[in-house]
PDB file of N, CA and C in Angstrom:
ATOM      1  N   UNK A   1     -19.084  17.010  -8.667  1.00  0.00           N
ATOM      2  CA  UNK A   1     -20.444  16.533  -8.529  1.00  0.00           C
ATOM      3  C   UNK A   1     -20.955  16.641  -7.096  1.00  0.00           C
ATOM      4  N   UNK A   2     -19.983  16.555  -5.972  1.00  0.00           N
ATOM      5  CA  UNK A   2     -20.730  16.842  -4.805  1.00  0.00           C
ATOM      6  C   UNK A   2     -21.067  18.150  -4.430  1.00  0.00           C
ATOM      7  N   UNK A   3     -20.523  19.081  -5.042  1.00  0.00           N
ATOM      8  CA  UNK A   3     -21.323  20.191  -5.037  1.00  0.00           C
ATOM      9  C   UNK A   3     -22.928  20.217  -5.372  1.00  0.00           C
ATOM     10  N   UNK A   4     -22.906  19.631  -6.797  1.00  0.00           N
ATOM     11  CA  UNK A   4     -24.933  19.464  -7.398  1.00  0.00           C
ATOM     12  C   UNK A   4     -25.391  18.878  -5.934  1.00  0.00           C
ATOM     13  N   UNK A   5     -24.610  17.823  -5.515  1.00  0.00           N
ATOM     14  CA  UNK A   5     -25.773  16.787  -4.612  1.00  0.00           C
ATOM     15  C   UNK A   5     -25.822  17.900  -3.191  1.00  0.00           C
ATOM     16  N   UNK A   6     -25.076  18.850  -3.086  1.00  0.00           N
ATOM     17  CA  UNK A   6     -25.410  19.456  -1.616  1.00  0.00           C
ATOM     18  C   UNK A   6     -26.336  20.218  -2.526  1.00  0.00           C
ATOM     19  N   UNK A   7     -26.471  20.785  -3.564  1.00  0.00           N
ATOM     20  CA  UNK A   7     -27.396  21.914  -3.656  1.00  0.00           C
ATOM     21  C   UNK A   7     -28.737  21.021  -3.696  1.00  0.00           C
ATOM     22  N   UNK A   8     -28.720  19.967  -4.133  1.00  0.00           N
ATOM     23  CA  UNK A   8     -29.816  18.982  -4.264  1.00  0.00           C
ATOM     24  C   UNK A   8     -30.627  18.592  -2.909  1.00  0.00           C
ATOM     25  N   UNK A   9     -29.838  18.627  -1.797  1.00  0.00           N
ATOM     26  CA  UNK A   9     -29.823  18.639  -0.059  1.00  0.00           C
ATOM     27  C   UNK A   9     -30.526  19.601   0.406  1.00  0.00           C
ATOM     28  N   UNK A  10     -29.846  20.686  -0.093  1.00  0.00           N
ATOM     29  CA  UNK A  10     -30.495  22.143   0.742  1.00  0.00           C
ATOM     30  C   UNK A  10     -31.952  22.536  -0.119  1.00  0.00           C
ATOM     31  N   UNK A  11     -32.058  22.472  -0.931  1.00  0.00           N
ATOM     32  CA  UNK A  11     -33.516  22.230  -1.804  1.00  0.00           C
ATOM     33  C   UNK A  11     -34.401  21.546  -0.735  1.00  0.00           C
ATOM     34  N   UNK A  12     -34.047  20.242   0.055  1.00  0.00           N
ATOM     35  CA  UNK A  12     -34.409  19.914   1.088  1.00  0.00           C
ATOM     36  C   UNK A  12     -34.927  20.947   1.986  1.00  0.00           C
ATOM     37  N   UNK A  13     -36.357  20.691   2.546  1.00  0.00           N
ATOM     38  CA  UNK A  13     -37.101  21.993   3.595  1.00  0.00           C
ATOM     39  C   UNK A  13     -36.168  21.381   5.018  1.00  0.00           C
ATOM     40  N   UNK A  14     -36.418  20.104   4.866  1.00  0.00           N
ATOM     41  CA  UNK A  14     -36.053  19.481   6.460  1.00  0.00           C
ATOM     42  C   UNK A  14     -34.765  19.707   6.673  1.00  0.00           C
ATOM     43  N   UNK A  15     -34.126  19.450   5.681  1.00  0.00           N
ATOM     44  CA  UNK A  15     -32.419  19.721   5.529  1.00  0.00           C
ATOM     45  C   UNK A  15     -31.846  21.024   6.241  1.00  0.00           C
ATOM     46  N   UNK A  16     -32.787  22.038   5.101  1.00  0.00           N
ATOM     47  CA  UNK A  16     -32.130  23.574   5.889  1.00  0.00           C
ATOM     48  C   UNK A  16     -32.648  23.898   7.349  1.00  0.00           C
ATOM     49  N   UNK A  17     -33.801  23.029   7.559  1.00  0.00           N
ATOM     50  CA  UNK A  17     -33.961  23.573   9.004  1.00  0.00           C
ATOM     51  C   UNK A  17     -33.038  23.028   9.623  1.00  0.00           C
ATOM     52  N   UNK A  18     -32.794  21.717   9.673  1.00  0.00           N
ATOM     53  CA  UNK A  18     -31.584  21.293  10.295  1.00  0.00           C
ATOM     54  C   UNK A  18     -30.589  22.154  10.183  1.00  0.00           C
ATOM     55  N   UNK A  19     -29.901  22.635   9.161  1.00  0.00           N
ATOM     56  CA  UNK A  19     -28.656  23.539   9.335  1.00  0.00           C
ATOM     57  C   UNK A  19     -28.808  24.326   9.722  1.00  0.00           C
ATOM     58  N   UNK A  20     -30.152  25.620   9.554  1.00  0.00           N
ATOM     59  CA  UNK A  20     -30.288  26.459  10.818  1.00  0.00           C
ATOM     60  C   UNK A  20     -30.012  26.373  11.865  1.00  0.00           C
ATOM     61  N   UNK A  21     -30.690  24.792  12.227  1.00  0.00           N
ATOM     62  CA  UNK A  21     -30.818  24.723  13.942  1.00  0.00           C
ATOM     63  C   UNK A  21     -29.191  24.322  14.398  1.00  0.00           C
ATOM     64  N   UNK A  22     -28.386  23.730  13.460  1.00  0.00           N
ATOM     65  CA  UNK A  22     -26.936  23.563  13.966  1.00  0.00           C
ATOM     66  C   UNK A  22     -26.239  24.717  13.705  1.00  0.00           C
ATOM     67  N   UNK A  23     -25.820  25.283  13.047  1.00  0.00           N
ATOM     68  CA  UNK A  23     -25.896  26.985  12.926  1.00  0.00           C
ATOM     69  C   UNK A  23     -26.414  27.793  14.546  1.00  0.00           C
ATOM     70  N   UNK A  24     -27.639  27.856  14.706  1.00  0.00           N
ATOM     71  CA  UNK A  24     -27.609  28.530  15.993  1.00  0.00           C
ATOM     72  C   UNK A  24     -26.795  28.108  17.182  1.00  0.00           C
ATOM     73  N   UNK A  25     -27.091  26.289  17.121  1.00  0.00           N
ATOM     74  CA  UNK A  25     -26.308  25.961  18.000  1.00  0.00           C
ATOM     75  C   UNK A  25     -24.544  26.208  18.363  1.00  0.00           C
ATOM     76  N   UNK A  26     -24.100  26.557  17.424  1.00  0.00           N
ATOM     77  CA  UNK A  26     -22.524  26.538  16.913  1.00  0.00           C
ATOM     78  C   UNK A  26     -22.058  27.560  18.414  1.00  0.00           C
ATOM     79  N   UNK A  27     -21.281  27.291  18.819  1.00  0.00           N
ATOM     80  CA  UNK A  27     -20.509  28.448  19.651  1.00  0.00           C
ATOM     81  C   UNK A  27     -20.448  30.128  18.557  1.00  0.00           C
ATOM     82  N   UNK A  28     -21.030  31.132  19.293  1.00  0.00           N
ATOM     83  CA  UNK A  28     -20.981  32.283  18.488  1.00  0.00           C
ATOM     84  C   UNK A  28     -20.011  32.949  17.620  1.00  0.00           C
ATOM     85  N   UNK A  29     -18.355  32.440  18.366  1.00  0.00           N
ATOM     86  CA  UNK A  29     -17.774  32.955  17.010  1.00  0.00           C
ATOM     87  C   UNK A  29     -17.656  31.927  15.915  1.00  0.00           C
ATOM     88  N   UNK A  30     -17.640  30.475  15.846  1.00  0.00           N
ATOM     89  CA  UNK A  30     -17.517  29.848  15.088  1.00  0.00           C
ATOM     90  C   UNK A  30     -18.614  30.229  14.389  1.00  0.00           C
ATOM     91  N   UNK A  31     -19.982  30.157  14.688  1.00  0.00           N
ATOM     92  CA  UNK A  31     -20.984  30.576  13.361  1.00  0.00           C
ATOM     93  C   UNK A  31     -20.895  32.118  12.816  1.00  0.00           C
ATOM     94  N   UNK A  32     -19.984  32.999  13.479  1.00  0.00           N
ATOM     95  CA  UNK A  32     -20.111  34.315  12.684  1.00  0.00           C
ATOM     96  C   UNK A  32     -18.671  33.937  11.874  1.00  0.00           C
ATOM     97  N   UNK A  33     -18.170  33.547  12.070  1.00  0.00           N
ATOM     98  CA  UNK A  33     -16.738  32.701  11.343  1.00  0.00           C
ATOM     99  C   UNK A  33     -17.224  31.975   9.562  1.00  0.00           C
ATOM    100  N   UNK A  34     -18.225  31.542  10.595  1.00  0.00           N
ATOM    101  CA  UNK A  34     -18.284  30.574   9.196  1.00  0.00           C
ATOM    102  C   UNK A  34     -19.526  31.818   7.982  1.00  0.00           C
ATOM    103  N   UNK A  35     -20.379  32.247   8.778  1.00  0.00           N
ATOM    104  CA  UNK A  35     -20.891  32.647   8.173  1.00  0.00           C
ATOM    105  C   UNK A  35     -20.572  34.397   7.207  1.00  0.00           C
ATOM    106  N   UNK A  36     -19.438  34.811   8.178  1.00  0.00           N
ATOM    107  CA  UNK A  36     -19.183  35.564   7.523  1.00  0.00           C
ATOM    108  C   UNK A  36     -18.053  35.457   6.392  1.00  0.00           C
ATOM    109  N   UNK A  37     -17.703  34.045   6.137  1.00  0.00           N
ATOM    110  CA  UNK A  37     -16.649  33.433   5.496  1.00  0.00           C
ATOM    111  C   UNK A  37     -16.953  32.716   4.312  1.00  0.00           C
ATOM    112  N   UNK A  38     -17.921  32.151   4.587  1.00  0.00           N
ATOM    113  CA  UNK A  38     -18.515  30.803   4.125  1.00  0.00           C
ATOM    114  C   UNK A  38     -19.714  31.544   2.933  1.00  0.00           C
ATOM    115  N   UNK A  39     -20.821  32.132   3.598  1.00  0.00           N
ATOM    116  CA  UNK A  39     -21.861  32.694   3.024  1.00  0.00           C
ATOM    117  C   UNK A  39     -21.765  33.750   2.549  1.00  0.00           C
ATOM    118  N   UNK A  40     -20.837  34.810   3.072  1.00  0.00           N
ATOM    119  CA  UNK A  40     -21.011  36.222   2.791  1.00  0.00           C
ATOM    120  C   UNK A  40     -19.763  36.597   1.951  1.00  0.00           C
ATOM    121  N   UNK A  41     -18.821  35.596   1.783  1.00  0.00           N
ATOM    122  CA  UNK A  41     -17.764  35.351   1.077  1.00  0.00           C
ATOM    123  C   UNK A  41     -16.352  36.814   1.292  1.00  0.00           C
ATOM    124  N   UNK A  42     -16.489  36.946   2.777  1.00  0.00           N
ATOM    125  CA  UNK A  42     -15.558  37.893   3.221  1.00  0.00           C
ATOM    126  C   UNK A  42     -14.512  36.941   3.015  1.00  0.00           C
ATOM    127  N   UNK A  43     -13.208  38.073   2.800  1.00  0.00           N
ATOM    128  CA  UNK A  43     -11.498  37.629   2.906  1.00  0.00           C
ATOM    129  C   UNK A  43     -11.273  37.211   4.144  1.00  0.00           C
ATOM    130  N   UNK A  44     -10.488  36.714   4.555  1.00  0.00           N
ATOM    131  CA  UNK A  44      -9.875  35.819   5.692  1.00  0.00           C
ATOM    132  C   UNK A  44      -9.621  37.252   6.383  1.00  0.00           C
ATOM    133  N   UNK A  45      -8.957  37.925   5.876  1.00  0.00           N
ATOM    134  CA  UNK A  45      -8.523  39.027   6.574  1.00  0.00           C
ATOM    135  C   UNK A  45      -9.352  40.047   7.160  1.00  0.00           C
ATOM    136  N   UNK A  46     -10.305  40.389   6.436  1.00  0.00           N
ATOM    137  CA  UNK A  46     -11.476  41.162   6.903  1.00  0.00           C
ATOM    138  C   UNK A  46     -12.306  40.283   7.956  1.00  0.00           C
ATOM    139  N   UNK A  47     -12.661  38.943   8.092  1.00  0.00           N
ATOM    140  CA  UNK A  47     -13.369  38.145   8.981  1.00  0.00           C
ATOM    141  C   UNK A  47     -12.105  38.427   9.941  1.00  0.00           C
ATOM    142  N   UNK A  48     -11.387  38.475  10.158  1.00  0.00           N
ATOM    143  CA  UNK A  48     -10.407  38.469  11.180  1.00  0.00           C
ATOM    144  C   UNK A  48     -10.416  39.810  12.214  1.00  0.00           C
ATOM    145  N   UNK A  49     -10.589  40.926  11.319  1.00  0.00           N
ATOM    146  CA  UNK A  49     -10.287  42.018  11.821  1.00  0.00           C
ATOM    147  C   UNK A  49     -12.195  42.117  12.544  1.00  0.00           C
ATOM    148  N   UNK A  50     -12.917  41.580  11.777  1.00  0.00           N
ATOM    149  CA  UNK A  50     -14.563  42.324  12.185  1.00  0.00           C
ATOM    150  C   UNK A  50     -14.551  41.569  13.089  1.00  0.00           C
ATOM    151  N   UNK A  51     -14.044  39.831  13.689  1.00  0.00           N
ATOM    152  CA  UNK A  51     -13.961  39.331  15.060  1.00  0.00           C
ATOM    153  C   UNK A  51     -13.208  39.336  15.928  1.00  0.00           C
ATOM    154  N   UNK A  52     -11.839  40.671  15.229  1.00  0.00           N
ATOM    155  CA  UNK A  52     -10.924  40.547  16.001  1.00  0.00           C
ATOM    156  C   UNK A  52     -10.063  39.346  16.876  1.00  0.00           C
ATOM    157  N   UNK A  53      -9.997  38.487  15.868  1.00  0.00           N
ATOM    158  CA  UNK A  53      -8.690  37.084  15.843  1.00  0.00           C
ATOM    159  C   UNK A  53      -7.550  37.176  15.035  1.00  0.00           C
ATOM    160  N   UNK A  54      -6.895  35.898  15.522  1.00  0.00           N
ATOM    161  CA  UNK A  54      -5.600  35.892  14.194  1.00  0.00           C
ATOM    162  C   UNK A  54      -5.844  34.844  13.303  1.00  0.00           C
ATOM    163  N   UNK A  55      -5.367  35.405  11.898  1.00  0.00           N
ATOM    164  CA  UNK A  55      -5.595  34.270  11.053  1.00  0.00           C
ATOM    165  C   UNK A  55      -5.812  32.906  11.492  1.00  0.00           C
ATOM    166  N   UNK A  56      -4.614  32.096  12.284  1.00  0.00           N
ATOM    167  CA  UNK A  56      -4.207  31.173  13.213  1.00  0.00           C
ATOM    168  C   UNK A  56      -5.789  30.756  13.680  1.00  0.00           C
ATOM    169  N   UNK A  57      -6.136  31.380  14.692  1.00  0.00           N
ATOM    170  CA  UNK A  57      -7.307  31.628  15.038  1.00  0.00           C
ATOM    171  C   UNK A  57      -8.591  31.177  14.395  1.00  0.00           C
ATOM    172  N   UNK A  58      -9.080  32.000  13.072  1.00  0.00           N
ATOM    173  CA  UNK A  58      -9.802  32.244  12.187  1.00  0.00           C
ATOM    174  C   UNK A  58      -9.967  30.484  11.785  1.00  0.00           C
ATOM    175  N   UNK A  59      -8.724  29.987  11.552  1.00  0.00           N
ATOM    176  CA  UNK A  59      -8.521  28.692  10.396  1.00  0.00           C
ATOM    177  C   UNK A  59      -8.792  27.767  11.459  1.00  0.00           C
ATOM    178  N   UNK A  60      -8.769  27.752  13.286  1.00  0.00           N
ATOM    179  CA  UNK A  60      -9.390  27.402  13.734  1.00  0.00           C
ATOM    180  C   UNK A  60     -10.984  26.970  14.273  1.00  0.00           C
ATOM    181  N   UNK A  61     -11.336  28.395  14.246  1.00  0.00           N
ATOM    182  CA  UNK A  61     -13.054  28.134  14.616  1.00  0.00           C
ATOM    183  C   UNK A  61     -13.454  27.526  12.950  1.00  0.00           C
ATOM    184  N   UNK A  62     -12.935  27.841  11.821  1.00  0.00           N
ATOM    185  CA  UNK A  62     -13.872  27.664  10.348  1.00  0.00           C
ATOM    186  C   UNK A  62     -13.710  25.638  10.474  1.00  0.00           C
ATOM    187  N   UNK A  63     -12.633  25.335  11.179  1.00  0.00           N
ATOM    188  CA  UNK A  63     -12.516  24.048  10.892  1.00  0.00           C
ATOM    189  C   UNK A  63     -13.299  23.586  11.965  1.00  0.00           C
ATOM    190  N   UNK A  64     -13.435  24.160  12.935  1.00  0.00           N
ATOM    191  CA  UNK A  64     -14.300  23.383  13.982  1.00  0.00           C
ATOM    192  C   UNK A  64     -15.831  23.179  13.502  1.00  0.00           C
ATOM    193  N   UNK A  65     -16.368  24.361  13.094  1.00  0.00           N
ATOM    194  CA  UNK A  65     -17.463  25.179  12.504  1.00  0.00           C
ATOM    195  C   UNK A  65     -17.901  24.180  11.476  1.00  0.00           C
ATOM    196  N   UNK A  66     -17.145  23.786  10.550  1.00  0.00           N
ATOM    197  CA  UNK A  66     -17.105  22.653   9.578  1.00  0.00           C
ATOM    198  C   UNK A  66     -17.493  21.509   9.840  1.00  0.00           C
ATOM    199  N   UNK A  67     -16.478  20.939  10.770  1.00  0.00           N
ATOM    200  CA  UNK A  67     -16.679  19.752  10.889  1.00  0.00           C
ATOM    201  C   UNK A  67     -17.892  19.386  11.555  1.00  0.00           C
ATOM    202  N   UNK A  68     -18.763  20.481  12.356  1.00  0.00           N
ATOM    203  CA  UNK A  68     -20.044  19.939  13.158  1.00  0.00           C
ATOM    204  C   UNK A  68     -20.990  19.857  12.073  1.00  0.00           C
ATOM    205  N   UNK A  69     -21.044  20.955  11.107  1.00  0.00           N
ATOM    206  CA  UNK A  69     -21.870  21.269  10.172  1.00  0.00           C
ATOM    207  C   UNK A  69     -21.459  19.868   9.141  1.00  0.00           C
ATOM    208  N   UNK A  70     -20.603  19.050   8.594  1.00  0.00           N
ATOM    209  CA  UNK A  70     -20.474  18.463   7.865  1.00  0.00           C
ATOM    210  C   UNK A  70     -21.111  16.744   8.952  1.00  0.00           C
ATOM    211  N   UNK A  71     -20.244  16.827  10.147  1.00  0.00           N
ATOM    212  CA  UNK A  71     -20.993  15.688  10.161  1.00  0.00           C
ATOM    213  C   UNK A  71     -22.892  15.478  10.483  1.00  0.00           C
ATOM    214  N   UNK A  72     -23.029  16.980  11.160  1.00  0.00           N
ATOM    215  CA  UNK A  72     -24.992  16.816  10.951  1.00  0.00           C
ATOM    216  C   UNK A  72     -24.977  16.332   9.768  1.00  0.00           C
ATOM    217  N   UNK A  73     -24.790  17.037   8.432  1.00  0.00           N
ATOM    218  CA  UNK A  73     -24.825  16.725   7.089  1.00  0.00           C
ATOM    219  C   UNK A  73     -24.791  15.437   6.621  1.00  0.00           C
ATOM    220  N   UNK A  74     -23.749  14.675   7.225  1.00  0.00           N
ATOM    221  CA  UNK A  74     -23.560  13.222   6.970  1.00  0.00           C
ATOM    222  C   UNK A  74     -24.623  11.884   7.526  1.00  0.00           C
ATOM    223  N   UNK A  75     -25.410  12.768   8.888  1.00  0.00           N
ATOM    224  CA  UNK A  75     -26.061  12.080   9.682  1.00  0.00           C
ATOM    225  C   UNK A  75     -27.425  12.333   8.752  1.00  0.00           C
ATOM    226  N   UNK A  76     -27.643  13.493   8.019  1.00  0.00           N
ATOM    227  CA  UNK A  76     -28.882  13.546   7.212  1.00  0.00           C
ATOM    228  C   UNK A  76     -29.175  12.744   6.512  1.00  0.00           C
ATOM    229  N   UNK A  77     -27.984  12.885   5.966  1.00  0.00           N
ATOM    230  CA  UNK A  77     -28.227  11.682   4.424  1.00  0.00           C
ATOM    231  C   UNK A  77     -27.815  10.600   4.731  1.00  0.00           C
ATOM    232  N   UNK A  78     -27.452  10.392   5.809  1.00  0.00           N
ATOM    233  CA  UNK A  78     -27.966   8.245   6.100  1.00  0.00           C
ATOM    234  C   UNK A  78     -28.799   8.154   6.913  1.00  0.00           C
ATOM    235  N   UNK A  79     -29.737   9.174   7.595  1.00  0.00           N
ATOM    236  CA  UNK A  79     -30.703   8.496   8.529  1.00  0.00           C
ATOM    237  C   UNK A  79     -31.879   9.332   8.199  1.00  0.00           C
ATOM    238  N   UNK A  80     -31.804  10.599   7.382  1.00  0.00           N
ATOM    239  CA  UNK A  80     -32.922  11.538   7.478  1.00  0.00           C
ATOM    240  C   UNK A  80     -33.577  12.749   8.455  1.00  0.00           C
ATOM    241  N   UNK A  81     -32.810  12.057   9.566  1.00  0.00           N
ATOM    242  CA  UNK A  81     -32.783  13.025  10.867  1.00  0.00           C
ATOM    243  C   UNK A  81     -32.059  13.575  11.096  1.00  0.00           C
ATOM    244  N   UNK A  82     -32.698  14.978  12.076  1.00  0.00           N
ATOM    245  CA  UNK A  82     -31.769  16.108  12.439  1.00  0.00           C
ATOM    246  C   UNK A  82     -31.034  15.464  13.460  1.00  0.00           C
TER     247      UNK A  82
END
């Protein structure tokens, strides 16, 4: 079910701008990390080789990448603000 309620989130206009704007902010490989991982649904292995890291690596920036993006997320939905 927390899947429906994020899609229910991003339906949100204010929401996705917010994740844009934390998204740009992200250190550059963590958002091409996530996004080429996350959104574009590349293999671990291919995101590795197109940023040239090691797996090791990879499972690093996606968790960092995460956790900023999850707690904006958390700050949305109890206060409304970016």
């Amino acid at each position: 079910m927390a899947h429906d309620s994020a899609e229910r989130l991003l339906e949100n206009g204010a929401l996705q701008d917010c994740l844009d704007k934390h998204l740009s902010a992200l250190p550059e490989n963590q958002r091409s990390a996530l996004i080429l991982y996350e959104a574009h649904q590349h293999k671990s292995n291919d995101v590795c080789n197109i940023l040239a890291v090691s797996a090791s690596n990879l499972r690093v920036l996606l968790h960092r990448g995460r956790q900023k993006i999850l707690l904006m997320v958390e700050k949305f939905q109890e206060t409304g603000e970016c």
